[in-house]
Protein backbone atom coordinates (compact mmCIF):
# COMPACT_ATOMS: atom_id res chain seq x y z
CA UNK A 1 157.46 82.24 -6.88
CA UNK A 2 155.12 79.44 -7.50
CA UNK A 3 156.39 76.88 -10.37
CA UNK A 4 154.72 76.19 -13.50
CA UNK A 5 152.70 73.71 -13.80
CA UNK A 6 154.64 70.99 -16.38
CA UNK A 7 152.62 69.86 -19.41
CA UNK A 8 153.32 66.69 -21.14
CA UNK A 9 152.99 65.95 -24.68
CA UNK A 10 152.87 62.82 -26.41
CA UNK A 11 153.36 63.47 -30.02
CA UNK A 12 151.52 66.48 -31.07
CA UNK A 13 148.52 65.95 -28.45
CA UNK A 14 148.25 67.51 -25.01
CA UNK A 15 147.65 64.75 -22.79
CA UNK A 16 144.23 65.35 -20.76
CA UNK A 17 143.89 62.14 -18.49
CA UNK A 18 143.25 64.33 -15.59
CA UNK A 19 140.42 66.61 -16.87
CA UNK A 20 137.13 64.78 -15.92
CA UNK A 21 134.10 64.77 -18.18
CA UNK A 22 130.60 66.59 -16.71
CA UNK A 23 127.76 64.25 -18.03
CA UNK A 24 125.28 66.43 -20.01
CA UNK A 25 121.44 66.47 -19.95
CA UNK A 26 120.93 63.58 -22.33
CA UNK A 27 123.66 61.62 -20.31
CA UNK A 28 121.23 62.08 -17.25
CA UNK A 29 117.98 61.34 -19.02
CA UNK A 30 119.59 57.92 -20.23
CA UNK A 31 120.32 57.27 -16.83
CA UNK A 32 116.70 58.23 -15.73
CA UNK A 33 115.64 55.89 -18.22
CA UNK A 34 117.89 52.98 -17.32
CA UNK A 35 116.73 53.40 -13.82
CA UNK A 36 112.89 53.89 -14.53
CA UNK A 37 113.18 50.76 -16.52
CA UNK A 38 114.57 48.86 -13.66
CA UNK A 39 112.50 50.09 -10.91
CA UNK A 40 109.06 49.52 -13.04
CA UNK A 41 109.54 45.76 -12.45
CA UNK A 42 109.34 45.76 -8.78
CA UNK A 43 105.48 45.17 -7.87
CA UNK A 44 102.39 46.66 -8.61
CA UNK A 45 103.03 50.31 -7.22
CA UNK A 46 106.31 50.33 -8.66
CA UNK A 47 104.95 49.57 -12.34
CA UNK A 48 102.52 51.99 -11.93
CA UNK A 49 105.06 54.65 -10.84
CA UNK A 50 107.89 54.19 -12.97
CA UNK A 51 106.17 53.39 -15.97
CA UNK A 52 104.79 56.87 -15.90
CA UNK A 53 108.58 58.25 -15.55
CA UNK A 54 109.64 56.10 -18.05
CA UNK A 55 107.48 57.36 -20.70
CA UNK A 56 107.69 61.19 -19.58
CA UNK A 57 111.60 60.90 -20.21
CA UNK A 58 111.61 58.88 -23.32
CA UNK A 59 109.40 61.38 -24.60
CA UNK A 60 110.76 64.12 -23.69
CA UNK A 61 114.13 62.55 -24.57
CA UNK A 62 112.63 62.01 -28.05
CA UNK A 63 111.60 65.50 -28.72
CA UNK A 64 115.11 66.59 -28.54
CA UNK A 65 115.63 65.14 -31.57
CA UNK A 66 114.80 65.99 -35.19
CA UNK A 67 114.07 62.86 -36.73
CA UNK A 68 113.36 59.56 -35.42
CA UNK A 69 116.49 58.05 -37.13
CA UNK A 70 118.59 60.52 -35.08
CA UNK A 71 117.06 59.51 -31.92
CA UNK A 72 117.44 55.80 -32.24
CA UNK A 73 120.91 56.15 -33.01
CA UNK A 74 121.04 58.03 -29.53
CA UNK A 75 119.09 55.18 -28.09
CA UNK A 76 121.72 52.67 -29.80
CA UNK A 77 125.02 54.96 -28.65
CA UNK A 78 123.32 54.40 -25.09
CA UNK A 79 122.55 51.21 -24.90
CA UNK A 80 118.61 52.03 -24.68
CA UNK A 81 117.46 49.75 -26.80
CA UNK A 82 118.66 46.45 -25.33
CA UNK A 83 115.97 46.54 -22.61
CA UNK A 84 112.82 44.51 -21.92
CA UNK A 85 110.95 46.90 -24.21
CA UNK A 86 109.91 46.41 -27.57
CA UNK A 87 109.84 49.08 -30.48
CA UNK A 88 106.01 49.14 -30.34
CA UNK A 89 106.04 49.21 -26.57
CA UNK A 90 108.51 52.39 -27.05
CA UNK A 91 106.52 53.88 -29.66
CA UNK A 92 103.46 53.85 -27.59
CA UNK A 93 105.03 54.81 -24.07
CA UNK A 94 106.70 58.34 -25.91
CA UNK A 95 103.07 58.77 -27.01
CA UNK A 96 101.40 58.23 -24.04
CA UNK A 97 104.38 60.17 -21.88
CA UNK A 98 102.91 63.52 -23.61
CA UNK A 99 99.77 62.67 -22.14
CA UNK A 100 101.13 61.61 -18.01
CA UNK A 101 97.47 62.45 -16.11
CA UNK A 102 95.98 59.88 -19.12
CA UNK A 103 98.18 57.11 -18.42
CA UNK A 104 98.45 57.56 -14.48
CA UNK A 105 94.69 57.02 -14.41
CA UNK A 106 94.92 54.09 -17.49
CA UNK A 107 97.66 52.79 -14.96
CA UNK A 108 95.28 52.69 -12.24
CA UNK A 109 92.73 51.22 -13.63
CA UNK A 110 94.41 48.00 -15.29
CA UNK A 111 93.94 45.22 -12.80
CA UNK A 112 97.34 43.81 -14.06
CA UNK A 113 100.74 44.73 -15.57
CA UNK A 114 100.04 45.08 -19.33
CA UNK A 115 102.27 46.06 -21.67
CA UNK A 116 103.08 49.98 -22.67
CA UNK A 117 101.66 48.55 -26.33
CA UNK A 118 98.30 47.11 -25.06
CA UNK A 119 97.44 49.98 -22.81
CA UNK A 120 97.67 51.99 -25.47
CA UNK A 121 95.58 50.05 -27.75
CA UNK A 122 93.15 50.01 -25.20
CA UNK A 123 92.84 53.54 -25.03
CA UNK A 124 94.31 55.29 -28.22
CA UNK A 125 91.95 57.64 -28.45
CA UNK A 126 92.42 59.14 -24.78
CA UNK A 127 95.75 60.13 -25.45
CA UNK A 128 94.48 61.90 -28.91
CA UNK A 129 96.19 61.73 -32.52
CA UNK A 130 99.87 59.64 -33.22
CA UNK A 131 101.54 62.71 -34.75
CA UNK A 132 104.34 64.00 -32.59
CA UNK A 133 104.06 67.52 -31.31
CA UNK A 134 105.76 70.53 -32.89
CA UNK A 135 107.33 71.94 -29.90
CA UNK A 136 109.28 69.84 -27.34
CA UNK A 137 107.44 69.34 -24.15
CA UNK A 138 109.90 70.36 -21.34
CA UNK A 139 110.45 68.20 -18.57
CA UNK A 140 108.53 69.46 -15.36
CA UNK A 141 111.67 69.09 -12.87
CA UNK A 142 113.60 71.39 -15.41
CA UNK A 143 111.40 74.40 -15.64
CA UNK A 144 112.07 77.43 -14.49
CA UNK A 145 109.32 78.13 -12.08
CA UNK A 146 109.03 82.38 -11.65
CA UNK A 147 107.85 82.76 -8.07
CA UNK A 148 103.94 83.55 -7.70
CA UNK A 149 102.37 87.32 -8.61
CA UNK A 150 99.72 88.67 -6.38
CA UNK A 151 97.62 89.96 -8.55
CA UNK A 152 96.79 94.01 -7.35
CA UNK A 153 93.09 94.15 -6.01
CA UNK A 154 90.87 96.66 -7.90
CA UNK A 155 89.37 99.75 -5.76
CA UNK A 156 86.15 98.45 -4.28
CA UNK A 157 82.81 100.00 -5.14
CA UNK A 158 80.11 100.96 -2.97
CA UNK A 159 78.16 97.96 -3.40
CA UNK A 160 81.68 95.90 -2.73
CA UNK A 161 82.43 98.08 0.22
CA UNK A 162 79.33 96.40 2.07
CA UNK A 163 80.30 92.55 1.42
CA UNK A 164 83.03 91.36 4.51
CA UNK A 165 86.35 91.32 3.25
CA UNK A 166 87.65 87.84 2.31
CA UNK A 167 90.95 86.56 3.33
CA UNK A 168 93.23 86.26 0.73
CA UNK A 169 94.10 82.48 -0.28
CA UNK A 170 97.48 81.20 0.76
CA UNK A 171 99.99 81.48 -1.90
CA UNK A 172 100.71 78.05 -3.81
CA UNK A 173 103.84 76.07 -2.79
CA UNK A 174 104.28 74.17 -5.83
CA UNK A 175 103.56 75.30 -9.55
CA UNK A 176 100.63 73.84 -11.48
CA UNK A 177 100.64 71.29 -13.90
CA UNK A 178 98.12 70.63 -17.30
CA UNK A 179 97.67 67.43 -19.08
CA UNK A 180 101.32 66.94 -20.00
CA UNK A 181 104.54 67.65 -18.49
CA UNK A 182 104.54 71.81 -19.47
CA UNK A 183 102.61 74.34 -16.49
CA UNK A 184 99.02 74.95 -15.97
CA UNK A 185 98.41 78.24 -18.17
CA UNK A 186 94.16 78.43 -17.78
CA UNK A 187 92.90 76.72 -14.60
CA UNK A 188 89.62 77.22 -16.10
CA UNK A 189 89.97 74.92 -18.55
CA UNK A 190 91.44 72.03 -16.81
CA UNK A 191 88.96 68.79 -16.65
CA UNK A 192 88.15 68.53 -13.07
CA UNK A 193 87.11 71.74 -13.04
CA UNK A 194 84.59 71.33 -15.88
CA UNK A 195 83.43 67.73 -14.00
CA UNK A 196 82.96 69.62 -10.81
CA UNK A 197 81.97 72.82 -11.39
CA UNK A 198 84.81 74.33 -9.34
CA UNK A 199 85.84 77.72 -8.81
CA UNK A 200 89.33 78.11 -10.86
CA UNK A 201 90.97 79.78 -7.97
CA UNK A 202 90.06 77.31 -5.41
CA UNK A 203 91.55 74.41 -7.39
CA UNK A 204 94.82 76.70 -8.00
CA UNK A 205 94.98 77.46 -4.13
CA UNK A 206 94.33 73.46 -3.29
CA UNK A 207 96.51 71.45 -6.24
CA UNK A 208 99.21 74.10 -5.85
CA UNK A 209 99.56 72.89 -1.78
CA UNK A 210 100.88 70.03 -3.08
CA UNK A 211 103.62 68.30 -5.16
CA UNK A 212 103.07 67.63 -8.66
CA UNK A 213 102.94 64.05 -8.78
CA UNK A 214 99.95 64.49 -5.74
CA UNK A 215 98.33 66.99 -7.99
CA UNK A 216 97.96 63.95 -10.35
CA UNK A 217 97.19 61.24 -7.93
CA UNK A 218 94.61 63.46 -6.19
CA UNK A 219 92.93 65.08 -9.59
CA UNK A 220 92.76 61.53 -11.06
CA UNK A 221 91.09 59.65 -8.07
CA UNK A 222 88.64 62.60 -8.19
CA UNK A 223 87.58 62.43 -11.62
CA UNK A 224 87.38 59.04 -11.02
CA UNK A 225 85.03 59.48 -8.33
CA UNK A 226 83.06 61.49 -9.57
CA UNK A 227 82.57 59.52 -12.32
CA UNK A 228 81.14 56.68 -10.09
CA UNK A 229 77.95 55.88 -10.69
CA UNK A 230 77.25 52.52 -8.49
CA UNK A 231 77.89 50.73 -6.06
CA UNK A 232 77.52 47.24 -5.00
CA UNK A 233 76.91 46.28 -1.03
CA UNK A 234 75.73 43.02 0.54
CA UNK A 235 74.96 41.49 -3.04
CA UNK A 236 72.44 44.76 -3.98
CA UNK A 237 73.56 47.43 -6.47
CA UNK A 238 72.86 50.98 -5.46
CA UNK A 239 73.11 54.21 -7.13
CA UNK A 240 76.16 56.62 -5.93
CA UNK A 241 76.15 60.26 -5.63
CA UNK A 242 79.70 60.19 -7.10
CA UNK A 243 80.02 63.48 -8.72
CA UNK A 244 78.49 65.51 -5.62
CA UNK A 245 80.77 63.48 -2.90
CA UNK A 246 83.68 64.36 -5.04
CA UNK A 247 82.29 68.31 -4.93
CA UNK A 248 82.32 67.87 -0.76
CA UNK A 249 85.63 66.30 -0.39
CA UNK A 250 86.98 68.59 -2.78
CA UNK A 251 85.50 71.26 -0.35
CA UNK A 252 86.91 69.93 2.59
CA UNK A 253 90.46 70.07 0.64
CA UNK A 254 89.55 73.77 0.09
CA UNK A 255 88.65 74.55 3.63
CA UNK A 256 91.83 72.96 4.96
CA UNK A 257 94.27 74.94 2.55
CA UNK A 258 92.33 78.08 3.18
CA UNK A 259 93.27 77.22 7.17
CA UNK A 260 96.62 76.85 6.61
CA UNK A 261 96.26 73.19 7.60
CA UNK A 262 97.41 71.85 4.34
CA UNK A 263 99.75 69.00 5.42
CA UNK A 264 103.25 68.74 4.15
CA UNK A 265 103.23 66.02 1.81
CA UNK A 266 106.23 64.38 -0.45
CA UNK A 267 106.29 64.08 -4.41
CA UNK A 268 105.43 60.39 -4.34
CA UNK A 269 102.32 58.99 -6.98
CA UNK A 270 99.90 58.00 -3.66
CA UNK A 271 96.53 59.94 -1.62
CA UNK A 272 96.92 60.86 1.75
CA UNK A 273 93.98 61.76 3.23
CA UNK A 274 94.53 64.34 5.40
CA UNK A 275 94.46 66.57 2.62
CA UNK A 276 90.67 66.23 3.53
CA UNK A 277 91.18 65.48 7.10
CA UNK A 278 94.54 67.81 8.40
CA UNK A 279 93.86 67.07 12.13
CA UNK A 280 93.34 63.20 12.05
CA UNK A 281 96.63 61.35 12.62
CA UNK A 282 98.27 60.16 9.50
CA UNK A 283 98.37 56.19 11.52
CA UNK A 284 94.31 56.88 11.71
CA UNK A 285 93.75 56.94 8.02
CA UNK A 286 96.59 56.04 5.96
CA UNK A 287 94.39 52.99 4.75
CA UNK A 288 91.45 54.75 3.49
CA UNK A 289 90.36 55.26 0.20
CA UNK A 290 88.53 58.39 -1.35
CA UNK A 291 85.28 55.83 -2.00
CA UNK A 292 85.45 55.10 1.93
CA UNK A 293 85.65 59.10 2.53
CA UNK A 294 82.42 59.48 -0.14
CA UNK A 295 80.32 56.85 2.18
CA UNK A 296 81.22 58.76 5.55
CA UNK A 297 81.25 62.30 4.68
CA UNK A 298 78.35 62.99 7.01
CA UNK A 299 80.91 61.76 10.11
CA UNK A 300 84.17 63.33 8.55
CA UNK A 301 83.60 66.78 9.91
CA UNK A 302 82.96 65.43 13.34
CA UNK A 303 86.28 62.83 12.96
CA UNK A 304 88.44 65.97 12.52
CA UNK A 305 86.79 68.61 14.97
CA UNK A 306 87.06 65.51 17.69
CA UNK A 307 91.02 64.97 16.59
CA UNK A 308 91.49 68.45 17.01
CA UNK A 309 89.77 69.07 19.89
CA UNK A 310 91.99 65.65 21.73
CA UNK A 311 94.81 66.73 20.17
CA UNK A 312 94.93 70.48 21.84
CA UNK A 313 94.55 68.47 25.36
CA UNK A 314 97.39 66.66 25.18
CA UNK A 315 95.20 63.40 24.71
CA UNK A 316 97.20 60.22 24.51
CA UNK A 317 98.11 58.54 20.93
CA UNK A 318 96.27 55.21 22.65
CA UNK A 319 92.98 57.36 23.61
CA UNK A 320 92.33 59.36 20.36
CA UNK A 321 92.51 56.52 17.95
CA UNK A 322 89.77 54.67 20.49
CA UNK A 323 87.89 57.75 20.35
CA UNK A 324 88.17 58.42 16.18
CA UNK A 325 87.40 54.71 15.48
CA UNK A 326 84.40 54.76 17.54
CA UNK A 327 82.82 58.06 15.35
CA UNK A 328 84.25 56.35 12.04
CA UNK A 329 82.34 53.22 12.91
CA UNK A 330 79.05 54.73 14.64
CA UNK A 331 79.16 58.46 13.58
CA UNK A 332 78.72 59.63 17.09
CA UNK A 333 80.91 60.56 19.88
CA UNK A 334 81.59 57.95 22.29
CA UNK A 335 79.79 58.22 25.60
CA UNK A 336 81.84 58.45 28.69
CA UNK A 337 82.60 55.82 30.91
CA UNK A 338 79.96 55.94 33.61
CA UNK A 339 82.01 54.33 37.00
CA UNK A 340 79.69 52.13 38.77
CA UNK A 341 78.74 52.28 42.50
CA UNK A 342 80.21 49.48 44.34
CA UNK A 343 77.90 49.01 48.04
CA UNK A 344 80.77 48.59 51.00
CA UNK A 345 80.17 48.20 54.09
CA UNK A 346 81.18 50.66 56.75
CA UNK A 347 84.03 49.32 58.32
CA UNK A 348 85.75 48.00 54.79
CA UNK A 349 88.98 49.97 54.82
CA UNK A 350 88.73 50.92 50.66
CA UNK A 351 86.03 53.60 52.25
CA UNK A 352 88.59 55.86 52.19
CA UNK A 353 89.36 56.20 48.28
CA UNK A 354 87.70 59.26 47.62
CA UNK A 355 88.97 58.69 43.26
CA UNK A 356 88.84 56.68 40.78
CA UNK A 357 91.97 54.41 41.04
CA UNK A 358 92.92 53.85 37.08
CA UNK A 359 96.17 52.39 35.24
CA UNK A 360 96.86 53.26 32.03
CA UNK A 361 93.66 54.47 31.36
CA UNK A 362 91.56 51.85 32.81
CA UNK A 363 89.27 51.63 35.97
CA UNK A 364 90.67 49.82 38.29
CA UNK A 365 88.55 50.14 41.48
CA UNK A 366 85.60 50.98 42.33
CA UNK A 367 85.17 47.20 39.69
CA UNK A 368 82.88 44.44 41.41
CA UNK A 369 85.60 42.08 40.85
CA UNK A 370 88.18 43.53 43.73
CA UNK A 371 85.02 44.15 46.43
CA UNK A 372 86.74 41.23 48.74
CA UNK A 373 90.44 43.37 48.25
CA UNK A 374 91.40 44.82 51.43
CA UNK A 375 92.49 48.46 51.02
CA UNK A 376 96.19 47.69 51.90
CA UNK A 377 96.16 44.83 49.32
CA UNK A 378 94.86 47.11 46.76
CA UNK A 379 97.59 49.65 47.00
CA UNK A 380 100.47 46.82 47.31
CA UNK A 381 98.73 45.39 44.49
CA UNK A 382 99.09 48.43 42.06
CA UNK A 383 102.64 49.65 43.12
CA UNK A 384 103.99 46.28 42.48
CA UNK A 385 102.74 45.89 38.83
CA UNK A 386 103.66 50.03 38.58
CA UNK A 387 107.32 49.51 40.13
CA UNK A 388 107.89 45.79 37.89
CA UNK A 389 106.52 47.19 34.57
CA UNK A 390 108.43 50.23 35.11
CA UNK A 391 111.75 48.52 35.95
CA UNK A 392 111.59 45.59 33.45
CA UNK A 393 110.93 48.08 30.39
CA UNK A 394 114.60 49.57 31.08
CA UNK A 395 116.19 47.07 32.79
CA UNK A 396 119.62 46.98 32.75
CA UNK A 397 122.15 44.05 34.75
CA UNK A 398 122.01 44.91 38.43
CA UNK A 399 124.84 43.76 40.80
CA UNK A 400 124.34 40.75 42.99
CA UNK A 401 123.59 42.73 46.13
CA UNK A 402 121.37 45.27 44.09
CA UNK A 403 119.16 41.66 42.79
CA UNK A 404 118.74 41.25 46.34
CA UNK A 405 117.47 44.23 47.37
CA UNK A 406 114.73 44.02 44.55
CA UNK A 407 113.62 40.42 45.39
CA UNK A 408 113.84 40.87 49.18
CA UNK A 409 110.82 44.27 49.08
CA UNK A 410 109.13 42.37 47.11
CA UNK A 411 108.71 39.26 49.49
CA UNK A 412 108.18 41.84 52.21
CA UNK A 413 105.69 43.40 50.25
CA UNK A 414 104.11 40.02 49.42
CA UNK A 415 104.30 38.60 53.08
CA UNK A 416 102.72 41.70 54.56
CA UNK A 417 99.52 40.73 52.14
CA UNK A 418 96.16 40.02 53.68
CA UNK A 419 95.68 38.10 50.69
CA UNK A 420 98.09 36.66 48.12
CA UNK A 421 94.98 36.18 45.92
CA UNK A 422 93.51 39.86 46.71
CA UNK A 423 97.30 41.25 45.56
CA UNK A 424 97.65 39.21 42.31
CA UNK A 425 94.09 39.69 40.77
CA UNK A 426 94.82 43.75 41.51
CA UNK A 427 98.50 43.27 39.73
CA UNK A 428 96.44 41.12 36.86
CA UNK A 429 94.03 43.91 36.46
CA UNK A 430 96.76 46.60 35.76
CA UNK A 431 98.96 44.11 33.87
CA UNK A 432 95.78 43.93 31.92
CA UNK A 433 95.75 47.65 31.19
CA UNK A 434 99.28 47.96 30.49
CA UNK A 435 98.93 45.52 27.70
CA UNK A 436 95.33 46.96 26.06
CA UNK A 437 97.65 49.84 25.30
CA UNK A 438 100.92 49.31 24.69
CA UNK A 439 101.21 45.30 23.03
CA UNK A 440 101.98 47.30 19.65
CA UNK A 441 103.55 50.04 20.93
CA UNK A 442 107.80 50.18 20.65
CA UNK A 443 107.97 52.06 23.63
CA UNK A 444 105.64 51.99 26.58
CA UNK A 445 102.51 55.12 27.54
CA UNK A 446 101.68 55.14 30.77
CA UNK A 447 99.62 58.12 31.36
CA UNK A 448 96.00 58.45 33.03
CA UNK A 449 97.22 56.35 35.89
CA UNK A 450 96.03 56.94 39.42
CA UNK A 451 96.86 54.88 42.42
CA UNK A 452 94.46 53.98 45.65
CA UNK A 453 97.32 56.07 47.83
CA UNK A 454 101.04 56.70 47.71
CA UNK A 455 103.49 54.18 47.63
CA UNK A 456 105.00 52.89 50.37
């Protein structure tokens, strides 16, 4: 039989040292806090960020409480109220936490770190009246989400049995969010829609593909878009169709979801872009900006039919982003290569390359340059730069006698040259190549290589 566990006493209490205390909610909001405040100090995305989740948990953390008394005493008891805050900047934060879309874009649009007290100065009347709401405003992260309803199609009439059935949307990965921190109820009511005249359930079907804090990123630089009215270029001022190149991008967004293409994207406060362009790599355009999207949209269609289109052909990494940053920059395709005709007389032994003789990607003969290069001296030439390239990349410490071998083909190879010059401008050419593509790569691409016969 198992023994009894013993229990100590010490007087008339049960000793409990080994019974561990669970922290509660408020014990993890205070440390949400602590950290928020920390993090907010650590550059100019960071402020913008944190500040945001500092004032959605202070004031969610203050309408726990029934009286502001009670909840700085709970600020005291934690150790709150020793930060770099002061009451005012408090005060206006918990105010302007009820309001999180308002101050991300206020955020945004500061062109330095003001404080919580100031912002809200600024723009007091954004964020509506002082008094504190009635109901507490849940945290986002702590509702209970109830998976999606599809709602139950009516039966068609006549006249509807004629129109071409429409696919139904994809169903929404993430649950919508309103002006504060509680869920979307009426999608028709929501600003952007207003601004841009949007259908409700194609701003459900694209905001719900993404996070929450991307739903506010990507509704705020929209609005703010569309509410562009200039722009200034080479000293001139020029009107901008702001609210209509918001309309297109927001289409593009649409047509993407609608494909399934929507990309996977994390819950950070930032736009990605291939939420208007899912087939362009995320290297190609992780710099732009929704204003560089508005002045391009006539070339963004073709920028992600051409991505697609390399992508499905297996088209090197290297070779697309040539090919994208020609159409961003020119709006047209990029014309191919046209090979020029090099005259050779009869007897010149390169008569026999019936190809194109390339290295990673570039021509290497028929070029005017190599004309004098004896066929033999243009194959030694391209197997040696192949072979050392090759080698060096994964070279590992070779043996004494395995040195030798390496250095000794190579002389041979060298000595059995018609031309030491001929050899070395072919090896320079390829060297050339190699580095075009790969200088800023961490490992090395090689494809779309041909050579002027097979090696030796």
């Amino acid at each position: 039989m198992r023994a009894q566990p013993s229990l100590t006493f010490k007087g008339s209490h049960l000793m409990t040292d080994n019974i561990v205390a669970m922290p509660t909610p408020m014990n993890v909001r205070a440390d949400r806090i602590r950290e928020a405040s920390r993090k907010r100090t650590e550059g100019r995305e960071a402020w913008i960020e944190w500040t945001v989740k500092l004032a959605i948990e202070l004031a969610a953390a203050c309408n726990t409480f029934s009286s502001d008394r009670a909840f700085n005493i709970w600020l005291a008891e934690n150790d709150l109220g020793k930060d770099n805050l002061t009451e005012n900047d408090r005060a206006a934060l918990i105010q302007m936490g009820r309001h999180p879309d308002q101050l991300y874009e206020e955020l945004c649009e500061c062109d330095r770190e003001l404080a919580p007290v100031t912002i809200w100065r600024k723009a007091q009347t954004r964020f509506g009246q002082l008094s504190k709401p009635n109901d507490p405003t849940p945290q986002a992260a702590e509702i209970n989400i109830p998976p999606p309803t599809t709602p139950t199609p009516s039966t068609p009439t006549c006249a509807e049995n004629k129109q071409p059935v429409q696919p139904p949307l994809p169903t929404p990965r993430h649950a919508l969010v309103g002006s504060g921190n509680d869920l979307l109820q009426d999608v028709s009511k929501t600003d952007l829609v207003k601004l841009l005249d949007l259908a409700p359930e194609h701003y459900a079907a694209v905001l719900g593909a993404y996070p929450v804090n991307r739903q506010r990123k990507l509704k705020a630089e929209l609005a703010k878009l569309a509410k562009r009215e200039f722009t200034r270029e080479r000293g001139k001022t020029y009107r901008f169709p702001g609210r209509k190149s918001a309309r297109e991008l927001f289409g593009m967004a649409f047509e993407a979801v609608k494909a399934g293409k929507a990309p996977v994207l994390t819950n950070s406060f930032a736009i990605d872009v291939r939420v208007f362009l899912p087939d362009v790599p995320e290297a190609f355009c992780r710099t732009f900006t929704l204003p560089q999207l508005a002045q391009r949209l006539d070339r963004l269609a073709l920028l992600n039919a051409k991505a697609a289109e390399l992508k499905a052909v297996g088209t090197s990494a290297f070779d697309i982003h040539a090919e994208l940053s020609h159409i961003w920059e020119t709006g047209a395709v990029r014309p191919p290569r046209v090979v020029k005709t090099v005259e050779l007389p009869p007897e010149d032994s390169k008569n026999r390359i019936k190809h194109t003789v390339k290295y990673c990607g570039e021509v290497i003969w028929p070029h005017d340059s190599l004309k004098y290069v004896t066929y033999q001296d243009l194959n030694m030439g391209w197997h040696i730069a192949d072979h050392w390239l090759k080698r060096l990349e994964v070279a590992t410490p070779l043996k004494p006698n395995e040195l030798l071998v390496e250095i000794m083909h190579l002389i041979q190879d060298l000595r059995a040259a018609s031309s030491l010059t001929g050899v070395t401008d072919v090896m320079t050419m390829c060297v050339s190549a190699y580095a075009k593509r790969n200088q800023r790569r961490d490992k090395a691409e090689l494809s779309d290589g041909m050579p002027p016969g097979r090696p030796r």
